[in-house]
C-alpha atoms as a PDB file:
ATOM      1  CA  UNK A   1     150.340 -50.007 111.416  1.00  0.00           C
ATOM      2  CA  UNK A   2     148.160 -50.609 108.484  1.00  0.00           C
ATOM      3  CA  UNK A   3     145.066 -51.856 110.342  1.00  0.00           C
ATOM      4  CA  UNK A   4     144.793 -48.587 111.574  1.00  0.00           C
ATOM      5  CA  UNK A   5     145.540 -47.015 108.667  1.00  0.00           C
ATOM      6  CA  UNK A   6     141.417 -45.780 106.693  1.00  0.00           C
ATOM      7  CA  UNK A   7     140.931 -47.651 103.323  1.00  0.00           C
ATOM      8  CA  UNK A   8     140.124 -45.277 100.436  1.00  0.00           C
ATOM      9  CA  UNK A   9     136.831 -46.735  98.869  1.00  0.00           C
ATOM     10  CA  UNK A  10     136.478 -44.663  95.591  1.00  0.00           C
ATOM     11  CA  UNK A  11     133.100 -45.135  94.837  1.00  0.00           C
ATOM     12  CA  UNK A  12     131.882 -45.927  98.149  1.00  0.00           C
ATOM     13  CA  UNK A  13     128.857 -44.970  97.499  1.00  0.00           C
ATOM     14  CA  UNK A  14     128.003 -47.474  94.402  1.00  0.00           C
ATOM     15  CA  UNK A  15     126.740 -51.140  94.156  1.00  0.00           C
ATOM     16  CA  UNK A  16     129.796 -52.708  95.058  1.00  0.00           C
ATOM     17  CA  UNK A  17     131.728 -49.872  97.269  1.00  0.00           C
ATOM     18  CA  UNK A  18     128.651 -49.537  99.952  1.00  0.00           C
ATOM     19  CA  UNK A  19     128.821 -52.961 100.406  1.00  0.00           C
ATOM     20  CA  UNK A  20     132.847 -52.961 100.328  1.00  0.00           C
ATOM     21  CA  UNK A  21     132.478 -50.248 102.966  1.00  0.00           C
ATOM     22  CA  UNK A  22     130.116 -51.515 105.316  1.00  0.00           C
ATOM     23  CA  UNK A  23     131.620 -54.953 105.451  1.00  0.00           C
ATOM     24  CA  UNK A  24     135.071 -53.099 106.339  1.00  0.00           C
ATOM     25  CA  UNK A  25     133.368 -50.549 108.885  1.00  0.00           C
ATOM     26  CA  UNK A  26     131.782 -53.731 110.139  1.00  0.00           C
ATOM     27  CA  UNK A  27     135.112 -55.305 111.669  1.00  0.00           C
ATOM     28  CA  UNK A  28     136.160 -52.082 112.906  1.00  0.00           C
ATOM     29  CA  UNK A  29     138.130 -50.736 110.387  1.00  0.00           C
ATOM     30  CA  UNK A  30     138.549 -47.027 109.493  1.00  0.00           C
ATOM     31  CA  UNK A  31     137.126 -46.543 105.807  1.00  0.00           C
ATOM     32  CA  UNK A  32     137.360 -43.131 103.621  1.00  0.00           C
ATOM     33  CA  UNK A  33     134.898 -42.785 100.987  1.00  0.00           C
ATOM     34  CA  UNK A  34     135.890 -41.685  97.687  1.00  0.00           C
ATOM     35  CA  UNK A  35     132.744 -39.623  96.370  1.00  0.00           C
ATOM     36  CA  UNK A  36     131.988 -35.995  95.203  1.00  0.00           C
ATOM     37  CA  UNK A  37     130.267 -35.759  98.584  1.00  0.00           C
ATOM     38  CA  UNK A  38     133.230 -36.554 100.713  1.00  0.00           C
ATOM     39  CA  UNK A  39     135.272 -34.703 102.841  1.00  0.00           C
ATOM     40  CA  UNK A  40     137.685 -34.896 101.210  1.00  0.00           C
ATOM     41  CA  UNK A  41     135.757 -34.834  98.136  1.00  0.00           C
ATOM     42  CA  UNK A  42     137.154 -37.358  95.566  1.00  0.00           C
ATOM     43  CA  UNK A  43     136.405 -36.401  91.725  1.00  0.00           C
ATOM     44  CA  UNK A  44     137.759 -38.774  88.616  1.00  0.00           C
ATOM     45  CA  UNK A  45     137.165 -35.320  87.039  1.00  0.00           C
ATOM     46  CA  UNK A  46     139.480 -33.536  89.302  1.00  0.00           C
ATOM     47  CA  UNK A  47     142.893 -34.877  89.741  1.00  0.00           C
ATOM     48  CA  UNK A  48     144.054 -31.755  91.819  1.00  0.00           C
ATOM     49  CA  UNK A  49     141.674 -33.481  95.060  1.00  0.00           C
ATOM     50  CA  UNK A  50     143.165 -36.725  95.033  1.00  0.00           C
ATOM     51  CA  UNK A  51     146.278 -36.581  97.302  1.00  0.00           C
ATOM     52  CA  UNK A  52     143.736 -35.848  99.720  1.00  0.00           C
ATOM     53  CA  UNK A  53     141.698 -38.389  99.374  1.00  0.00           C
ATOM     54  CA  UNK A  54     145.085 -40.609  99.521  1.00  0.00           C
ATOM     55  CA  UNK A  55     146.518 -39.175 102.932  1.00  0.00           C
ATOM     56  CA  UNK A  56     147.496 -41.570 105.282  1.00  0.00           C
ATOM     57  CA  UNK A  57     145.421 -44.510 103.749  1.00  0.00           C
ATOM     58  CA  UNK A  58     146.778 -47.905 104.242  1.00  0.00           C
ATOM     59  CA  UNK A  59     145.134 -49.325 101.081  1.00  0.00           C
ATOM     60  CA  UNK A  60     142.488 -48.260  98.058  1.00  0.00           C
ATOM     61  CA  UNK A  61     139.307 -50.083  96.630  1.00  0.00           C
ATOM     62  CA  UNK A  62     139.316 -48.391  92.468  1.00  0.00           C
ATOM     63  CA  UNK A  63     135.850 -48.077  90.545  1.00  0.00           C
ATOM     64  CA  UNK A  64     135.583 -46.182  87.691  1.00  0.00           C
ATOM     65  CA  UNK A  65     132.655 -44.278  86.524  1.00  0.00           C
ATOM     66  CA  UNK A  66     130.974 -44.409  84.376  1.00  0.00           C
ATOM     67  CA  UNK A  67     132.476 -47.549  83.523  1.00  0.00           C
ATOM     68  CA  UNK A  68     136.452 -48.351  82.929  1.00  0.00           C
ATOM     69  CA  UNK A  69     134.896 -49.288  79.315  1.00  0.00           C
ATOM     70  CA  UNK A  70     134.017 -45.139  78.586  1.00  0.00           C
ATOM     71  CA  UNK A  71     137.182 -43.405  76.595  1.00  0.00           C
ATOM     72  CA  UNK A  72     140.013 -42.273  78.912  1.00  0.00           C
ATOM     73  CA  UNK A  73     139.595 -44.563  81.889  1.00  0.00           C
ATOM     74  CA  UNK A  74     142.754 -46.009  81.696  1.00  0.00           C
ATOM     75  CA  UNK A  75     145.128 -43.019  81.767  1.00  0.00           C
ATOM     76  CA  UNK A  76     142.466 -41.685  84.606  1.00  0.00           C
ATOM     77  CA  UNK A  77     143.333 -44.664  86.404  1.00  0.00           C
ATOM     78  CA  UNK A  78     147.129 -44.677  85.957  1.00  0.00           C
ATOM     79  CA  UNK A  79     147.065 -41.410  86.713  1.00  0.00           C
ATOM     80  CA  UNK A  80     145.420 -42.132  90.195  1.00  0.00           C
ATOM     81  CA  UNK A  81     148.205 -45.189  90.913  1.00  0.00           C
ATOM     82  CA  UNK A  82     150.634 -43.476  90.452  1.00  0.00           C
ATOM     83  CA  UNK A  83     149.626 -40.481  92.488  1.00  0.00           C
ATOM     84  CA  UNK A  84     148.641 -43.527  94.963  1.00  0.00           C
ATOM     85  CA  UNK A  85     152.303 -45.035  94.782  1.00  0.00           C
ATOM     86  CA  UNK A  86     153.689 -41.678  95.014  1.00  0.00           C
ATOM     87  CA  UNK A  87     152.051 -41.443  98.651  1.00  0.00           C
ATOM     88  CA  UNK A  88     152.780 -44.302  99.996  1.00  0.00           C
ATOM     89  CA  UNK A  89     149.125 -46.413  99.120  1.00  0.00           C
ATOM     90  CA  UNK A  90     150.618 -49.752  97.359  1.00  0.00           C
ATOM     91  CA  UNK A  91     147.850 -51.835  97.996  1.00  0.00           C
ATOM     92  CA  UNK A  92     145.460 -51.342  95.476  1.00  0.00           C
ATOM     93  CA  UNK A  93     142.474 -53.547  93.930  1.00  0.00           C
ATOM     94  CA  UNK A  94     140.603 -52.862  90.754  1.00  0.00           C
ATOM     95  CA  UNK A  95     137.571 -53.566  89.729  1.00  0.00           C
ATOM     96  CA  UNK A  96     137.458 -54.498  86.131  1.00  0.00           C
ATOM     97  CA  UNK A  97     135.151 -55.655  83.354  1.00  0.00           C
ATOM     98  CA  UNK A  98     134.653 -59.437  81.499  1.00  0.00           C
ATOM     99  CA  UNK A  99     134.965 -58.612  77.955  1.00  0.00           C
ATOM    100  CA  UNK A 100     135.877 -55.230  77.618  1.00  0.00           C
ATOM    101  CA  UNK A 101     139.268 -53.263  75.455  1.00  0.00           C
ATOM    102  CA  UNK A 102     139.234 -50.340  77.312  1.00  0.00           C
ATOM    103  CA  UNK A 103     138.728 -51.874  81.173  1.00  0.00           C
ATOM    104  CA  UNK A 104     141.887 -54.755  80.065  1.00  0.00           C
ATOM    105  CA  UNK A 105     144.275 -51.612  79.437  1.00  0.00           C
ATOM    106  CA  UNK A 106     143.465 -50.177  82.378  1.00  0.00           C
ATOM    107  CA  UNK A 107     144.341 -53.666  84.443  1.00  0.00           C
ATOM    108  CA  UNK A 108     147.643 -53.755  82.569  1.00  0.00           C
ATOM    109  CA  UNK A 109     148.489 -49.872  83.521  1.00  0.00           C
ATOM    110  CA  UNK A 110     148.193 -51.307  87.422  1.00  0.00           C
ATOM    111  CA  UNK A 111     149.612 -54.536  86.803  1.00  0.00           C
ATOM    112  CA  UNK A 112     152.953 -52.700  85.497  1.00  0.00           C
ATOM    113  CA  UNK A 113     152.815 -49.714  87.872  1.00  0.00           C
ATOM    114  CA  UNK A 114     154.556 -51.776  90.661  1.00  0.00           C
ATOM    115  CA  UNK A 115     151.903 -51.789  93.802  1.00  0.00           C
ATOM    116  CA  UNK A 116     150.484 -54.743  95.442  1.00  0.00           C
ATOM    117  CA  UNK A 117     147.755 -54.911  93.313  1.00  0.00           C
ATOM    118  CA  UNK A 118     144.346 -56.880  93.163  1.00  0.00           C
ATOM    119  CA  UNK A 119     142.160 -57.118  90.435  1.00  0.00           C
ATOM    120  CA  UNK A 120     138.673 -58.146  90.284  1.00  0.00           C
ATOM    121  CA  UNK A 121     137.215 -58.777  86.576  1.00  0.00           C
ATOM    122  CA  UNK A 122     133.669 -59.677  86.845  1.00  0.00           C
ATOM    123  CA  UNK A 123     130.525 -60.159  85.269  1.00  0.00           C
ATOM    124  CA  UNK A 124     127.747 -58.031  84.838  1.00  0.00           C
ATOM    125  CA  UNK A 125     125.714 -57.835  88.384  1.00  0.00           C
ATOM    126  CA  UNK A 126     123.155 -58.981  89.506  1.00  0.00           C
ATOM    127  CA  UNK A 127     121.809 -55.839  91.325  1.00  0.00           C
ATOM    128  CA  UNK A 128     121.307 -54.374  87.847  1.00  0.00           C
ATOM    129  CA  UNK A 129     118.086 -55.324  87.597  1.00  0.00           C
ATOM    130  CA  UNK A 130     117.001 -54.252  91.395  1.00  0.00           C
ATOM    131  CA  UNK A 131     119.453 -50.963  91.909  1.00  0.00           C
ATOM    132  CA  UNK A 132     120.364 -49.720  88.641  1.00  0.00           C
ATOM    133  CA  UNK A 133     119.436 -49.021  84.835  1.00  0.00           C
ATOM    134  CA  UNK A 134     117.363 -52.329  84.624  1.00  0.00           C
ATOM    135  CA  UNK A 135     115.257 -51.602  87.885  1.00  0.00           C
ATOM    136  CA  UNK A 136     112.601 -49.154  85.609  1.00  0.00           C
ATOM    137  CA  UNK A 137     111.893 -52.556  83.175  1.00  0.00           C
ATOM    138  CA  UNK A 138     111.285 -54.672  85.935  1.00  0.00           C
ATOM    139  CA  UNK A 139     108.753 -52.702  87.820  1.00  0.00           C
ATOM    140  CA  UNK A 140     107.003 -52.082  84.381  1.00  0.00           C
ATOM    141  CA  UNK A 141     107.045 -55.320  83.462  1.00  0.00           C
ATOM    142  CA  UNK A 142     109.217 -55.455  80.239  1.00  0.00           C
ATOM    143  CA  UNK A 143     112.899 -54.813  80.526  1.00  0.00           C
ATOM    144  CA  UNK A 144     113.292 -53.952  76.645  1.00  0.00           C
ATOM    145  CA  UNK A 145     117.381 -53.707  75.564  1.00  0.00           C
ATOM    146  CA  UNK A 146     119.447 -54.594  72.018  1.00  0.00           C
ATOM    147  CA  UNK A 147     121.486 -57.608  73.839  1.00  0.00           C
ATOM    148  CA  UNK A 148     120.725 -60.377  71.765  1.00  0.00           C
ATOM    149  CA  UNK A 149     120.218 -64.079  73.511  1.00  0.00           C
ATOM    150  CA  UNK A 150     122.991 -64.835  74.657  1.00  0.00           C
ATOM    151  CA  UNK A 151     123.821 -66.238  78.422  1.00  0.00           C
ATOM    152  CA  UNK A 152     125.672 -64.219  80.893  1.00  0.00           C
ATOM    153  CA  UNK A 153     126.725 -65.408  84.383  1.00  0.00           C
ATOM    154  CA  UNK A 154     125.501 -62.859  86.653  1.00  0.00           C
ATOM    155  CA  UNK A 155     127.620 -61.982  89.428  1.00  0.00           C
ATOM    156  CA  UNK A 156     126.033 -60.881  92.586  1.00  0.00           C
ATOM    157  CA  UNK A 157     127.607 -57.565  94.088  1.00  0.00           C
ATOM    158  CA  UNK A 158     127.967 -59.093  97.604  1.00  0.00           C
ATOM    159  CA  UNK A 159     130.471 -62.045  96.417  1.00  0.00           C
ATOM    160  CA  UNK A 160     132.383 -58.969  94.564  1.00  0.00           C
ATOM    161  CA  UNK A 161     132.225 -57.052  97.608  1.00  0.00           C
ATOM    162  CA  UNK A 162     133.396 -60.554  99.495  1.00  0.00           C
ATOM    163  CA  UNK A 163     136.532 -60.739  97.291  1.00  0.00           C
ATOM    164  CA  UNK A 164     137.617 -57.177  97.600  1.00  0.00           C
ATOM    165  CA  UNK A 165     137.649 -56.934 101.286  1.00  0.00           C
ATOM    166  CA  UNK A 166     139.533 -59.882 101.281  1.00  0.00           C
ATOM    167  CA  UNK A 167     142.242 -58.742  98.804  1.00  0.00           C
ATOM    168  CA  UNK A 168     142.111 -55.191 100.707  1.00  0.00           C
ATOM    169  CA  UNK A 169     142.843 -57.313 104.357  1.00  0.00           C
ATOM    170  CA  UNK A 170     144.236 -60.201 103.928  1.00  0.00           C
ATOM    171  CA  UNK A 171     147.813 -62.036 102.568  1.00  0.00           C
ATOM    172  CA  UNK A 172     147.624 -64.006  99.203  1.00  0.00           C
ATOM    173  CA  UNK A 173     145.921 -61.924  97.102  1.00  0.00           C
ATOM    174  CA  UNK A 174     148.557 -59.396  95.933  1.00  0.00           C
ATOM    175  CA  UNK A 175     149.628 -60.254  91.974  1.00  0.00           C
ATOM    176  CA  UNK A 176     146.278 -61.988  91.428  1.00  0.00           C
ATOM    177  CA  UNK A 177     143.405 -61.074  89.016  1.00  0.00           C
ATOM    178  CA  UNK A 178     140.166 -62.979  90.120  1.00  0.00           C
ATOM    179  CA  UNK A 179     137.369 -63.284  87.445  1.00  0.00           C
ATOM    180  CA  UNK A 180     134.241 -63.268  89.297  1.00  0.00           C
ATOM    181  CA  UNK A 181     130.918 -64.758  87.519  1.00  0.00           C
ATOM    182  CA  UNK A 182     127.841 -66.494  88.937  1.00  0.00           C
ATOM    183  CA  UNK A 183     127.267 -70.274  88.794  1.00  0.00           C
ATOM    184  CA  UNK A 184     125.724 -70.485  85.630  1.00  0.00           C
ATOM    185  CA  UNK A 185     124.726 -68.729  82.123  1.00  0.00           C
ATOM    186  CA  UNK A 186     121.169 -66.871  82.351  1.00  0.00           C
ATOM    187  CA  UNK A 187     119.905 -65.246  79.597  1.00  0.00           C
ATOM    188  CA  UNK A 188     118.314 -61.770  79.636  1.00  0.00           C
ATOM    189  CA  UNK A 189     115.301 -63.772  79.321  1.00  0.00           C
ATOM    190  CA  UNK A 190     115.910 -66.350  81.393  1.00  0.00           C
ATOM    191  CA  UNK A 191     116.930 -64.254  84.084  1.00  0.00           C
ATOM    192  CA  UNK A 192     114.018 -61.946  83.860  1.00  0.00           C
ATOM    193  CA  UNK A 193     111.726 -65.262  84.272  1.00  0.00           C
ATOM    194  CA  UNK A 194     113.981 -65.961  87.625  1.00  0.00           C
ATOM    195  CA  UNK A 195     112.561 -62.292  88.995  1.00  0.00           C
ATOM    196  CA  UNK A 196     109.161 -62.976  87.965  1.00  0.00           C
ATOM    197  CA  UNK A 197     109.039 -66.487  90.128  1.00  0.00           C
ATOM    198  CA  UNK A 198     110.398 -64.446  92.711  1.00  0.00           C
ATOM    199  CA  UNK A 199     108.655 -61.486  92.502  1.00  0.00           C
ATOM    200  CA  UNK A 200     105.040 -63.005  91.726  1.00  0.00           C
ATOM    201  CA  UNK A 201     104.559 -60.126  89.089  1.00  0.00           C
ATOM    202  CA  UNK A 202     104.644 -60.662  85.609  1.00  0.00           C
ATOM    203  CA  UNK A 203     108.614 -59.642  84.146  1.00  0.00           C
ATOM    204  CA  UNK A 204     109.543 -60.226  80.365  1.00  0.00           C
ATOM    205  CA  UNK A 205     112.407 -59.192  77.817  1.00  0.00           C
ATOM    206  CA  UNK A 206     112.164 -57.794  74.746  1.00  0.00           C
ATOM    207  CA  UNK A 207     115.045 -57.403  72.238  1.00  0.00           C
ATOM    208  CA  UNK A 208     115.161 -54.228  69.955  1.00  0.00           C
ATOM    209  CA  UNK A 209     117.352 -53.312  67.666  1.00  0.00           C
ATOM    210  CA  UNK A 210     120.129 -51.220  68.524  1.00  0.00           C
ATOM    211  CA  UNK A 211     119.248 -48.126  66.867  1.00  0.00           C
ATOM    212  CA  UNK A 212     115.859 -48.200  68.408  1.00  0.00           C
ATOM    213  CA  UNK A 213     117.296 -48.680  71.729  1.00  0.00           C
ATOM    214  CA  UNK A 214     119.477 -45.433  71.081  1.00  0.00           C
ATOM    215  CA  UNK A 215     116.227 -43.167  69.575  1.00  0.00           C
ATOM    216  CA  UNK A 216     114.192 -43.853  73.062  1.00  0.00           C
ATOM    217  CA  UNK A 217     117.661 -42.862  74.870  1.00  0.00           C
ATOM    218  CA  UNK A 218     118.002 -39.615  73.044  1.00  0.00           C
ATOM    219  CA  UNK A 219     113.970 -39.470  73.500  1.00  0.00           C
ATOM    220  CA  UNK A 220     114.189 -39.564  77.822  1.00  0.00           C
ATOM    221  CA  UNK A 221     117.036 -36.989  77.559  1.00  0.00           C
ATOM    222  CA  UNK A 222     120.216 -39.468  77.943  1.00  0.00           C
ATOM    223  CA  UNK A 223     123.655 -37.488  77.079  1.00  0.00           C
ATOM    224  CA  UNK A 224     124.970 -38.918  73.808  1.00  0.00           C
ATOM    225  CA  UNK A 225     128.185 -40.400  75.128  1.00  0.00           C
ATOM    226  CA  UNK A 226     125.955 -42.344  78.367  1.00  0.00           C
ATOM    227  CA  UNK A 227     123.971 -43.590  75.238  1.00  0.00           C
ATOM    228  CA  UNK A 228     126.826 -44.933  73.214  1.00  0.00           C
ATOM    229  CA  UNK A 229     128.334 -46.439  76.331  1.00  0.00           C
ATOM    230  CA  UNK A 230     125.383 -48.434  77.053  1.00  0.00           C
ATOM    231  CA  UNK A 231     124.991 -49.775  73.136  1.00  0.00           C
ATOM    232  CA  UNK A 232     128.497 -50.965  73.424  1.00  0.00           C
ATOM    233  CA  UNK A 233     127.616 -52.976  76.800  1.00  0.00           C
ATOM    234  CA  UNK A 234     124.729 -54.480  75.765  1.00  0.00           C
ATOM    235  CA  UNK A 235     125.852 -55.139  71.993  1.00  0.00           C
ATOM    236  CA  UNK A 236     129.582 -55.551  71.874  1.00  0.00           C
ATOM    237  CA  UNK A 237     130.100 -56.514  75.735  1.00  0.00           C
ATOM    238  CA  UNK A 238     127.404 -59.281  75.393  1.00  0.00           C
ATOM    239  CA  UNK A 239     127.767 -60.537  72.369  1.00  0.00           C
ATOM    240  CA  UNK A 240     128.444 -64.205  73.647  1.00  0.00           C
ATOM    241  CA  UNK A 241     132.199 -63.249  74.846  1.00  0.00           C
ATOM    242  CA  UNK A 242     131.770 -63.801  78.243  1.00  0.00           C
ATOM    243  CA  UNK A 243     129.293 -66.944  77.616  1.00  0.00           C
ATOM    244  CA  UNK A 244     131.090 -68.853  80.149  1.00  0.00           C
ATOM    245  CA  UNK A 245     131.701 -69.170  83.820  1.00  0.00           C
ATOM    246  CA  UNK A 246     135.020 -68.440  85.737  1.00  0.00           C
ATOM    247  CA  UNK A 247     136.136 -69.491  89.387  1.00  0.00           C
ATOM    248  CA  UNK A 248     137.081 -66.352  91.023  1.00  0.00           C
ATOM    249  CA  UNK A 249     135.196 -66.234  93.857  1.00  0.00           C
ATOM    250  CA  UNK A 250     135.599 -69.950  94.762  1.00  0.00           C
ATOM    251  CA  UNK A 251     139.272 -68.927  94.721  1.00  0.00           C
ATOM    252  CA  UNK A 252     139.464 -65.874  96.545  1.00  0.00           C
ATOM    253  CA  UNK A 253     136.818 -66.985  98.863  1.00  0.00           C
ATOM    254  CA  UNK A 254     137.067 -70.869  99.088  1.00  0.00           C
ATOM    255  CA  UNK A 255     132.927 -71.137  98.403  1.00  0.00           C
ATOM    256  CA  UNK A 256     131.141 -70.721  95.523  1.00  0.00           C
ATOM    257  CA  UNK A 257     129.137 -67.936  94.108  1.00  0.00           C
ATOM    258  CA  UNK A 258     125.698 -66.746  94.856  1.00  0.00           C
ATOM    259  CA  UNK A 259     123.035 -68.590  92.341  1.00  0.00           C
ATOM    260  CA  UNK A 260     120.425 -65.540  90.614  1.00  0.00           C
ATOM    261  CA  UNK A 261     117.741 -67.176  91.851  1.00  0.00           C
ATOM    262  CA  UNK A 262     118.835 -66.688  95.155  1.00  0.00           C
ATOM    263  CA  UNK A 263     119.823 -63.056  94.542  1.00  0.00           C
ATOM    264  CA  UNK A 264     115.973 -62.818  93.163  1.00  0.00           C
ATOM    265  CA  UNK A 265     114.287 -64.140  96.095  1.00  0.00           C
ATOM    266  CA  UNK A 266     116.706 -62.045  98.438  1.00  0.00           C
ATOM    267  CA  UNK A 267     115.743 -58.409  95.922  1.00  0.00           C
ATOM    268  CA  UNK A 268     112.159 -59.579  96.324  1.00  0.00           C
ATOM    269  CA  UNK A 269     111.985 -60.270  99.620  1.00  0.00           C
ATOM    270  CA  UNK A 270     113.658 -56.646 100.294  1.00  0.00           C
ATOM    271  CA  UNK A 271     110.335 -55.106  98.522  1.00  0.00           C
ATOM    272  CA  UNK A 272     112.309 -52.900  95.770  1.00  0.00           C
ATOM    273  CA  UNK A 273     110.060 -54.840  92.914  1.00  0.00           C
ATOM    274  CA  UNK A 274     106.702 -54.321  94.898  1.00  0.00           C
ATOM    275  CA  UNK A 275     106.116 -51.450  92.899  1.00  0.00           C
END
């Protein structure tokens, strides 16, 4: 019976697969978590460790690091449905990127492989300024980036975490791709105003160009392709393409999203901007 079955969370131990997991451990189901740490250890790297990761699992959550945008990521992922389908795992859901070449080919390699598939295109998240690359600019009080002006709907990671363990456990959400965006369109600026209301500790945002951006990369030590990923997310990704909102979590969920501000006031509250 598939309830009983563990749900592979590649991932599991990121923004949106914690939360996937402990929402899933939380009614009692049995989760697997797809990391280099796991017994079994799960490796995009390493191909030869997957079927082990994929015993016996009723179902599988798919993130893709560094980001399904980075060269590659779609034949890694077809590589891993298939080897999915070829166990016996057909319900899958993907998460995916607004705006993005590379993350689009990889929804249309699962779309065509067959499975009961799921995938969840969202927005860029919230948590990135309070768990991720932004955190460092917020505590210092500038979060300096090349993304020009431009608004962005920030989705909160819980809501995406919402919507998977929904497609993952319930009916009606196989064959359905669910962009997922906040209510509204924040700027960078704009947003980092939100966290400094919240915070009560002054948070601005500077624009640089892009090659200035990459010279203080290379300067702190970042790898050259990590580098060139990030220019093409905050450039290319957000150059007004995904200006708009979508209604994926009202559908998937029958609510509406999480507001920033609320998100802000939540991150604050938690203490990770105290500093």
């Amino acid at each position: 019976m598939q309830e009983r079955k563990p749900i592979l969370v590649v991932g599991g131990t990121g923004k949106t697969g914690r939360r996937v997991a402990e929402r899933l451990t939380a009614r009692g189901l049995p989760v697997r978590i797809g990391s280099r740490a796991a017994s079994p250890a799960f490796d995009w790297e390493n191909p030869s460790g997957w079927a082990a990761a994929l015993d016996g699992a009723g179902a599988a959550y798919i993130t893709y690091y560094p980001d399904l945008a980075a060269p590659g990521a779609p034949e890694a992922v077809g590589a891993l449905v298939d080897q999915a389908l070829a166990q016996g795992v057909r319900r899958l859901v993907l998460l995916s990127g607004r705006g993005e070449a590379e993350a689009q080919r990889a929804e249309r390699v699962l779309q065509e492989s067959g499975a009961d598939w799921t995938i969840v295109r969202a927005s860029w998240f919230s948590q990135n300024f309070s768990e991720s690359v932004l955190l460092e600019g917020v505590l210092a009080g500038e979060i300096v980036l090349p993304a020009d002006e431009v608004g962005e709907p920030f989705v909160d990671a819980d809501d995406i975490a919402d919507v998977v363990v929904a497609a993952l456990k319930e009916d009606g959400h196989a064959g359905q791709l669910y962009e997922v965006t906040g209510p509204r369109l924040l700027t960078f600026s704009e947003a980092a105003a939100e966290i400094a209301k919240a915070s009560g500790r002054p948070v601005r945002y500077t624009r640089v160009p892009a090659d200035a951006f990459a010279a203080a990369m290379a300067e702190q030590g970042s790898p050259a392709e990590v580098t060139e990923l990030l220019l093409y997310l905050f450039t290319t990704v957000l150059d007004g393409r995904n200006a708009c909102l979508a209604d994926g979590v009202q559908r998937a969920l029958g609510r509406p999203p999480k507001d920033f501000a609320d998100y802000a006031r939540d991150a604050a509250a938690s203490g990770v901007w105290a500093g």
